[in-house]
C-alpha atoms as a PDB file:
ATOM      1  CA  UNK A   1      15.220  31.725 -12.338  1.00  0.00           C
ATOM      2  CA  UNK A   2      12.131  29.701 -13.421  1.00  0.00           C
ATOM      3  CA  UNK A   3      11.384  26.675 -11.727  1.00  0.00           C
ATOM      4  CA  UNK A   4      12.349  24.330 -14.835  1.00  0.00           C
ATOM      5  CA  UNK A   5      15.870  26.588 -14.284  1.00  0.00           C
ATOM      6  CA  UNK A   6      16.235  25.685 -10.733  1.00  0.00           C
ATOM      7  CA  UNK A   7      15.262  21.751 -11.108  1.00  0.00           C
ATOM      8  CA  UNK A   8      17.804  22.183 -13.747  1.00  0.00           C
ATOM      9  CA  UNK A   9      20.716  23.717 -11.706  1.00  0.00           C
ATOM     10  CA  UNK A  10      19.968  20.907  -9.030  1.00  0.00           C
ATOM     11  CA  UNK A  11      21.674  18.560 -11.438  1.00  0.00           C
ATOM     12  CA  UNK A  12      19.127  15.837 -10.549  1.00  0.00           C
ATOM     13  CA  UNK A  13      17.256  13.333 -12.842  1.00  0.00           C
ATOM     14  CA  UNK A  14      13.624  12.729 -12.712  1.00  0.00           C
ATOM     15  CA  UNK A  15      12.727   9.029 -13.248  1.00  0.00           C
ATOM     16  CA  UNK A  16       9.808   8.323 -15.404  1.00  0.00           C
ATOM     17  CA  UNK A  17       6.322   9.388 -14.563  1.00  0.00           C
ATOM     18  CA  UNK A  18       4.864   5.803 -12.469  1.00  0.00           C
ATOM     19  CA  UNK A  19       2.374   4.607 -14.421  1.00  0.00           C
ATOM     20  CA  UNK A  20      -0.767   3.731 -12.116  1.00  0.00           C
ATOM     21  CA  UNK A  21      -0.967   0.157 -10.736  1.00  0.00           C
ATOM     22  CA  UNK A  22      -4.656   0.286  -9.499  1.00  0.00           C
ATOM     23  CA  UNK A  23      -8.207   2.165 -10.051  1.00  0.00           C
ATOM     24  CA  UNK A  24      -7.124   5.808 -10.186  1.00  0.00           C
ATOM     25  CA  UNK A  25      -5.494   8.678 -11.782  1.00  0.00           C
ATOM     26  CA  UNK A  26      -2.008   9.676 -10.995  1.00  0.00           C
ATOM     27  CA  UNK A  27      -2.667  13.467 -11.558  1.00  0.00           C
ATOM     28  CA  UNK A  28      -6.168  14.994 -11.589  1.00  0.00           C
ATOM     29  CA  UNK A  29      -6.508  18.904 -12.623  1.00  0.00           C
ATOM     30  CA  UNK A  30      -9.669  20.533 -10.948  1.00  0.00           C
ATOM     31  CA  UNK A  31      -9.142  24.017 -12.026  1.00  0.00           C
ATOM     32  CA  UNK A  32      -6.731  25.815 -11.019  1.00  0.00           C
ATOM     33  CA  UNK A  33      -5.595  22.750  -8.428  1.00  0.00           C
ATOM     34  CA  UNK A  34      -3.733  19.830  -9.423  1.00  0.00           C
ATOM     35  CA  UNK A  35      -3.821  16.943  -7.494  1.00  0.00           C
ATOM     36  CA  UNK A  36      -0.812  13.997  -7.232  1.00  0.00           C
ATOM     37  CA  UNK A  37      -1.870  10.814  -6.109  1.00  0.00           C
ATOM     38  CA  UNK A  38       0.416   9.082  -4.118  1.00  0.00           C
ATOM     39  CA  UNK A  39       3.625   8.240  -5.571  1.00  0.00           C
ATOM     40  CA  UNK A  40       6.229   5.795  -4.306  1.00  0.00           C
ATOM     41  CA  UNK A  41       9.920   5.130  -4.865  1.00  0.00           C
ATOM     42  CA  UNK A  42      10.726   5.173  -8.499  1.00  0.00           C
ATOM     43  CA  UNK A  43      14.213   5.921  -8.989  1.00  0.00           C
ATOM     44  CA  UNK A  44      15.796   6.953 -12.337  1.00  0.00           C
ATOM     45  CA  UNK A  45      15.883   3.906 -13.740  1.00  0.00           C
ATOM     46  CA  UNK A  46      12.247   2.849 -13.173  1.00  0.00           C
ATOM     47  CA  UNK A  47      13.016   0.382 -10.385  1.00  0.00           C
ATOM     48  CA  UNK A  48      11.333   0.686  -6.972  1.00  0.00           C
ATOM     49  CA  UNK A  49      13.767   1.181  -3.858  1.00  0.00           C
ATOM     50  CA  UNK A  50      12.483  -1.129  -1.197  1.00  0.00           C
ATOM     51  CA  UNK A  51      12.872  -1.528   2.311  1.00  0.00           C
ATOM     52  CA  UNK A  52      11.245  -0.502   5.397  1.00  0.00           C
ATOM     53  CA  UNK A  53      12.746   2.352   8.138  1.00  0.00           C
ATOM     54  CA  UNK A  54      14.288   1.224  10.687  1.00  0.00           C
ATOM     55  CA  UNK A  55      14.983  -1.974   9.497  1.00  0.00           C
ATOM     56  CA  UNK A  56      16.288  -1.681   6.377  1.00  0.00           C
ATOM     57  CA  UNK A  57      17.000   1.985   6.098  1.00  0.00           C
ATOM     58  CA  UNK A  58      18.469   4.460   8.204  1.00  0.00           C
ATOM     59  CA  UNK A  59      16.606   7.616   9.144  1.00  0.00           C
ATOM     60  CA  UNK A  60      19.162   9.387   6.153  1.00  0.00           C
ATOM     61  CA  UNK A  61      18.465   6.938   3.847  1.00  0.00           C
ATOM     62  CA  UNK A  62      14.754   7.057   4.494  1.00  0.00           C
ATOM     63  CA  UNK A  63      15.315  10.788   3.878  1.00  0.00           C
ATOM     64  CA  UNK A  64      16.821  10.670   0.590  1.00  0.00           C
ATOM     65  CA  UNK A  65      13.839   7.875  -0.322  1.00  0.00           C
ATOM     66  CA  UNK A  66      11.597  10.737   0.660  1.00  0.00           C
ATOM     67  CA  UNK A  67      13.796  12.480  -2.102  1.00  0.00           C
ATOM     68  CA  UNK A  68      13.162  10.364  -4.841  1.00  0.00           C
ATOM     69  CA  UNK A  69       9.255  10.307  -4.201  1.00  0.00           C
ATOM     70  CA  UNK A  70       9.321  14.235  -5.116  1.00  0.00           C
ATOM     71  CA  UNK A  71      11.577  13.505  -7.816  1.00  0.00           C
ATOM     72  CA  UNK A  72       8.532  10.919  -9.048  1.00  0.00           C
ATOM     73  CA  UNK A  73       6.059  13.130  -8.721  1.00  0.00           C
ATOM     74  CA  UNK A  74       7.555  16.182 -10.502  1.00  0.00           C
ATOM     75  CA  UNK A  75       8.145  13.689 -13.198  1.00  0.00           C
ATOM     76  CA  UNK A  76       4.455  13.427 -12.904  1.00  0.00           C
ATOM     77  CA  UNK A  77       3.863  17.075 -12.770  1.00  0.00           C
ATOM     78  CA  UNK A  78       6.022  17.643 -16.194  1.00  0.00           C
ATOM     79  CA  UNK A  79       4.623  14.669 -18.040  1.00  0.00           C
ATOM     80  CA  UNK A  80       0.836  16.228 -17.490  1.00  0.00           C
ATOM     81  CA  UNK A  81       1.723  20.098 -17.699  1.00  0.00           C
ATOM     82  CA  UNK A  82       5.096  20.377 -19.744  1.00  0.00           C
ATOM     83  CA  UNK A  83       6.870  22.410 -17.748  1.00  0.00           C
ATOM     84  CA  UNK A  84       6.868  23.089 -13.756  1.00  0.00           C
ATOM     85  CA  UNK A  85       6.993  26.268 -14.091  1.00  0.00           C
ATOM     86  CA  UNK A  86       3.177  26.298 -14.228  1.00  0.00           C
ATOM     87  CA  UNK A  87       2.818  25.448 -10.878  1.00  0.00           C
ATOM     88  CA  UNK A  88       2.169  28.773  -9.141  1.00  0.00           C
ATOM     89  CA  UNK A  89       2.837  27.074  -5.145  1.00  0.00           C
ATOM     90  CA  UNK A  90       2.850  23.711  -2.969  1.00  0.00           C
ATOM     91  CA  UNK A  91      -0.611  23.579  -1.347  1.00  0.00           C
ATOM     92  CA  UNK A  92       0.151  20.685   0.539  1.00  0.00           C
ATOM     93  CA  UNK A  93       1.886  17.833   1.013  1.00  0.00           C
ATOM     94  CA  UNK A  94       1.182  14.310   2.771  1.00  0.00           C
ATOM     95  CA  UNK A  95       3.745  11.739   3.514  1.00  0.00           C
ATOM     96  CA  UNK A  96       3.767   8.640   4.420  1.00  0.00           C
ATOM     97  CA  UNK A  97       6.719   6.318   6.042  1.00  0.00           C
ATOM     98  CA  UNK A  98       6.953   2.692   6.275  1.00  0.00           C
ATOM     99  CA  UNK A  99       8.986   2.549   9.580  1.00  0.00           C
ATOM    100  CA  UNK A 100       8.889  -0.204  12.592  1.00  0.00           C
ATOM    101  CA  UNK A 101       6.595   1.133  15.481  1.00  0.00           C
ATOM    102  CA  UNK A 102       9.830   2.422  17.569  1.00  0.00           C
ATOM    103  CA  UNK A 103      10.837   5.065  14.696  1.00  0.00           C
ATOM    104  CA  UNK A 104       9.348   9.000  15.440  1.00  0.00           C
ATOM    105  CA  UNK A 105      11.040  11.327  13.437  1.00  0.00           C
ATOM    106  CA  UNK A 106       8.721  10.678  10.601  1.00  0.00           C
ATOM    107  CA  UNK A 107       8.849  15.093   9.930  1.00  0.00           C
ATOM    108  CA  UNK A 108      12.689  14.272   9.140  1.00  0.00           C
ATOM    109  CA  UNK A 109      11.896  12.049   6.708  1.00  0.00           C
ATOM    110  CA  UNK A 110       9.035  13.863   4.728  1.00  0.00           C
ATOM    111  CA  UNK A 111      11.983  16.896   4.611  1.00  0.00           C
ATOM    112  CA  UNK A 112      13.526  15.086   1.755  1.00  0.00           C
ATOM    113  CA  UNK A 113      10.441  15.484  -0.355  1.00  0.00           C
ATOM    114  CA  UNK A 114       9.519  18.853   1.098  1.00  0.00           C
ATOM    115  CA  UNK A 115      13.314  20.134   0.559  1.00  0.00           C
ATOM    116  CA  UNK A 116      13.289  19.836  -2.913  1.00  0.00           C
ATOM    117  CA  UNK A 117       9.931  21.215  -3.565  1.00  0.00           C
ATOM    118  CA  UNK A 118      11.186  24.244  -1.190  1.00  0.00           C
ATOM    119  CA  UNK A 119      14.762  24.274  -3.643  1.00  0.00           C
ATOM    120  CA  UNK A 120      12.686  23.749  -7.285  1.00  0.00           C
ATOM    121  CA  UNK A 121       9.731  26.809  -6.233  1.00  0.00           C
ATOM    122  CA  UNK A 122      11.311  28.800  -3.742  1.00  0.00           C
ATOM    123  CA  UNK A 123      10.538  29.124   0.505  1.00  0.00           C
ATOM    124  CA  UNK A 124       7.598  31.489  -0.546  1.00  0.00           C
ATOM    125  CA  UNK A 125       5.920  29.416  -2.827  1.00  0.00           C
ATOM    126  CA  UNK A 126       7.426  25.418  -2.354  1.00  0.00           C
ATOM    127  CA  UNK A 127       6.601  24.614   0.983  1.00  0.00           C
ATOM    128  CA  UNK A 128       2.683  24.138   1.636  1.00  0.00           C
ATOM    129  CA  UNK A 129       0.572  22.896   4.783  1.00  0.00           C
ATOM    130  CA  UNK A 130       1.553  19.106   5.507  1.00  0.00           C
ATOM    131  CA  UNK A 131       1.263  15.881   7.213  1.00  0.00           C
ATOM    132  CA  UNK A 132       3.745  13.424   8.196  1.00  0.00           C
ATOM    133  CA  UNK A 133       2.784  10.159   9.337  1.00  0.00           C
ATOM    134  CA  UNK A 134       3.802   6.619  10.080  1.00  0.00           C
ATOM    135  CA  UNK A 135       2.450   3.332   8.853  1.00  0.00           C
ATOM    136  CA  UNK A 136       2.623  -0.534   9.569  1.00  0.00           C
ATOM    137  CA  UNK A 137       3.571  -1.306   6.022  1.00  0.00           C
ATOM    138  CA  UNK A 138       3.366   0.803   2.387  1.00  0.00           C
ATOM    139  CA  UNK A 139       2.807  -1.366  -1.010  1.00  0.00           C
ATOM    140  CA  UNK A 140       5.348  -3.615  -2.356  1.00  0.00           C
ATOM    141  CA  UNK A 141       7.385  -2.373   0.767  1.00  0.00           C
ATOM    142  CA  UNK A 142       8.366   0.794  -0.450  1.00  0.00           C
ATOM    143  CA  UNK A 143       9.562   3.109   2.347  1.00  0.00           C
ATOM    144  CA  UNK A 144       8.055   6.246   1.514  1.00  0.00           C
ATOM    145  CA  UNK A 145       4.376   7.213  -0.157  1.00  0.00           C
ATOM    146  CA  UNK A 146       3.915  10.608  -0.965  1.00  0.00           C
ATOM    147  CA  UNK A 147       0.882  12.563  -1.950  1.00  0.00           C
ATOM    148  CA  UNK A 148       0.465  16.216  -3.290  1.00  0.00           C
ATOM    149  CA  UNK A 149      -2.079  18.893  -4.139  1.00  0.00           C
ATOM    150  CA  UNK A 150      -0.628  22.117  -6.409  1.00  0.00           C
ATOM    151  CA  UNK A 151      -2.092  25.324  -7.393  1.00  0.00           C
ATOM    152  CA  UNK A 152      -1.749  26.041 -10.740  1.00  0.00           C
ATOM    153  CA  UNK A 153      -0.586  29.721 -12.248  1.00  0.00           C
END
């Protein structure tokens, strides 16, 4: 199966490609590398899911939020190249949670995000080099910003 094939057979629905809100460029392509600013929480209806771990999310909630990130940016990904099956691998992956200073398992939460790129490329090819990390806050209070650098086929 391709990688469009796969998404596909997931049954999931990609929300539409975030427009940026500041200075810079969602996607970048330096040859054969593609680069995915940060995205946040744009769910399939365009609205932003909110909240910050440990207080208003759950560590499985913050999970799935991770989730909807990678759906965001392979909206992203498919808005600039037409098709995901150009993407040869992951390269890497950094994500960031908005979680109260007690919360640790920030790893768990990046999974979400790093799961579905694993399910949409393959183990071989969708899971890249990565960083998980918490932070004091995220804009407009989203729980989860990811960012992600591709290599192109």
């Amino acid at each position: 199966m391709t990688a469009d094939e796969r998404f596909e057979a997931l049954g999931l629905i990609l929300p539409p490609a975030p427009k940026p809100l500041g200075v810079y460029k969602p996607f970048l392509q330096l040859g054969q590398q593609v680069y995915v600013s940060g995205h946040g929480t744009v769910q399939a209806d365009g609205t932003l899911l909110i909240g910050k771990v440990g207080v208003d999310l759950d560590q499985k909630a913050a999970h799935q939020a991770a989730q909807i990130v990678g759906l965001a940016i392979l909206a992203t990904l498919k808005e600039n190249l037409g098709s995901l099956d150009r993407i040869d691998r992951v390269i890497k992956v950094l994500g960031m949670v908005n979680c109260v200073p007690s919360f640790e398992p920030h790893p768990y939460v990046i999974n979400g995000c790093s799961e579905l790129f694993a399910q949409v490329w393959g183990p071989d090819h969708g899971v890249g080099v990565r960083s998980a990390v918490g932070m004091g806050s995220l804009p407009d209070n989203i729980p989860v910003e990811i960012e992600a650098q591709f290599l192109l086929k």
